[in-house]
Protein backbone atom coordinates (compact mmCIF):
# COMPACT_ATOMS: atom_id res chain seq x y z
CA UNK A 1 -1.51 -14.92 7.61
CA UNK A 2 0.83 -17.64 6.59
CA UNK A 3 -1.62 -20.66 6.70
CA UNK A 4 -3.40 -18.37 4.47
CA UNK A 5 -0.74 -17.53 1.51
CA UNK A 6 0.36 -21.40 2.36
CA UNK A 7 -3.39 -22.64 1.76
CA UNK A 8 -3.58 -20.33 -1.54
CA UNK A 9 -0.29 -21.66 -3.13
CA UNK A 10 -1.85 -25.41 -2.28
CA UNK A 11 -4.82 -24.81 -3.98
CA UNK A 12 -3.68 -23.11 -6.77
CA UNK A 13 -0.42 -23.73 -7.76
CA UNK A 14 -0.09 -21.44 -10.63
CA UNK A 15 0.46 -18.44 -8.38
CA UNK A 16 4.01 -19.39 -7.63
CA UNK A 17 4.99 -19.16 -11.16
CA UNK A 18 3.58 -15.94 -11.94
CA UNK A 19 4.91 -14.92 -8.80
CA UNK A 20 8.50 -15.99 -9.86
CA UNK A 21 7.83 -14.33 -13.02
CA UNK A 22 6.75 -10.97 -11.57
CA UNK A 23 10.30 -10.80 -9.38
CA UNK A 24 12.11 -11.73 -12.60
CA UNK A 25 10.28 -9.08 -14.42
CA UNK A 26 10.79 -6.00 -11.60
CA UNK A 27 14.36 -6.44 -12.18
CA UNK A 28 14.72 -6.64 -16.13
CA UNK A 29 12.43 -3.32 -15.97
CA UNK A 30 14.01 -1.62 -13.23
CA UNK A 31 17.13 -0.46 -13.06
CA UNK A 32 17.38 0.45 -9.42
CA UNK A 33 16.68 -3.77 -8.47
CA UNK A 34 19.94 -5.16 -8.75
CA UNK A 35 18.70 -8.71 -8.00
CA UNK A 36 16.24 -10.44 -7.65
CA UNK A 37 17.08 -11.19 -3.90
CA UNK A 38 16.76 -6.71 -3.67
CA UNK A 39 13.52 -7.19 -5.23
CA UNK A 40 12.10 -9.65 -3.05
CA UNK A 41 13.38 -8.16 0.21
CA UNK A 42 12.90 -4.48 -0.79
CA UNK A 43 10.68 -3.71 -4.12
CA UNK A 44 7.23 -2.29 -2.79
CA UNK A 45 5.75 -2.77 -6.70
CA UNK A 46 6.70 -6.45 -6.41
CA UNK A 47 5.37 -6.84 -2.69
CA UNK A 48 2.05 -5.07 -3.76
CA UNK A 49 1.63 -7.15 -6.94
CA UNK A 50 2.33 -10.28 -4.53
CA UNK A 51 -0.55 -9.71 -2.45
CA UNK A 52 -2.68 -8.68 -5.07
CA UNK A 53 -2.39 -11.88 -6.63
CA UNK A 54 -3.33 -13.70 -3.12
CA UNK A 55 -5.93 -11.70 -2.84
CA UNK A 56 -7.06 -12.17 -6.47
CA UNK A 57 -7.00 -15.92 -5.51
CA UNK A 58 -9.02 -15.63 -2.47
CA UNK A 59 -11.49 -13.25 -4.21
CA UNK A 60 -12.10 -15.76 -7.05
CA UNK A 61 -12.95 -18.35 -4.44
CA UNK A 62 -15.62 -16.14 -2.80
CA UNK A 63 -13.87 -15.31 -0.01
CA UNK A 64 -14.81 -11.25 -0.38
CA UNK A 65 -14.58 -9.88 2.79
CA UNK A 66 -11.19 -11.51 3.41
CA UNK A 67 -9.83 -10.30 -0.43
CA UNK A 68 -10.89 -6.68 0.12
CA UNK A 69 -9.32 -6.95 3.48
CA UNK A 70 -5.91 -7.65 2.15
CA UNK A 71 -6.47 -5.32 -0.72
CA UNK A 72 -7.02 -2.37 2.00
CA UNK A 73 -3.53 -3.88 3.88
CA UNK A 74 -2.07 -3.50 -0.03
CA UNK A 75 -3.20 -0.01 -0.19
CA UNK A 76 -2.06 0.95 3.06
CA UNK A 77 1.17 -0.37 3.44
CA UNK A 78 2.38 -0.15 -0.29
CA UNK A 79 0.57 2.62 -1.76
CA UNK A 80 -1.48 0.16 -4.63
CA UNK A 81 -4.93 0.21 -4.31
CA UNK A 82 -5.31 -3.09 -6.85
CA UNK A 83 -9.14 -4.29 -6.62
CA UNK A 84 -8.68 -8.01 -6.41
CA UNK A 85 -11.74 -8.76 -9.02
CA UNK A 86 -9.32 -7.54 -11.86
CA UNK A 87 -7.23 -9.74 -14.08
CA UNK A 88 -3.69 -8.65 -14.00
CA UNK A 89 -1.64 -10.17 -16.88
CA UNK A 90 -2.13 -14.05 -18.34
CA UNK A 91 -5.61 -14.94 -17.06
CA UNK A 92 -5.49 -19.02 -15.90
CA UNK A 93 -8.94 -21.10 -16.52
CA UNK A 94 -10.32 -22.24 -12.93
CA UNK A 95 -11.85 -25.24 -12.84
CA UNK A 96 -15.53 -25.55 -11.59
């Protein structure tokens, strides 16, 4: 599982910013985050959001199978059933 995040925030570099944004976001919107350490170690919104975004990643390369894999590990283990095909705040031009 790490190669694969690792290979997804190689190939698209993007991700880590709106990654960092999302963690800085869960704690100016939620009050029970004190920091945004507590939000990466403990916020199930921001840990579902996280892999919806690698699976968004690996969905848009045409890697199905694999994307609706990890969405079905979202759902199950954080309660967010997020289909990876959908665009989830500032959508980024790919290059073909």
């Amino acid at each position: 599982m790490k190669l694969l995040i690792d290979s997804v925030f190689q190939e698209e570099p993007g991700i880590v910013q709106d990654l960092r944004e999302d963690l800085l976001v869960a704690t100016m919107r939620d009050s029970s985050i004190p920091s945004l350490l507590a939000a990466f170690l403990f916020s199930k919104g921001y840990h579902a959001v996280a892999t919806y975004r690698i699976a968004h990643s690996i969905y848009s390369q045409g890697r199905e199978s694999l994307a609706r894999y990890l969405q079905s590990l979202n759902s199950e283990l954080f309660g967010a059933d997020i289909h990876p095909a959908c665009c989830v705040g500032r959508v980024r031009a790919t290059v073909v």
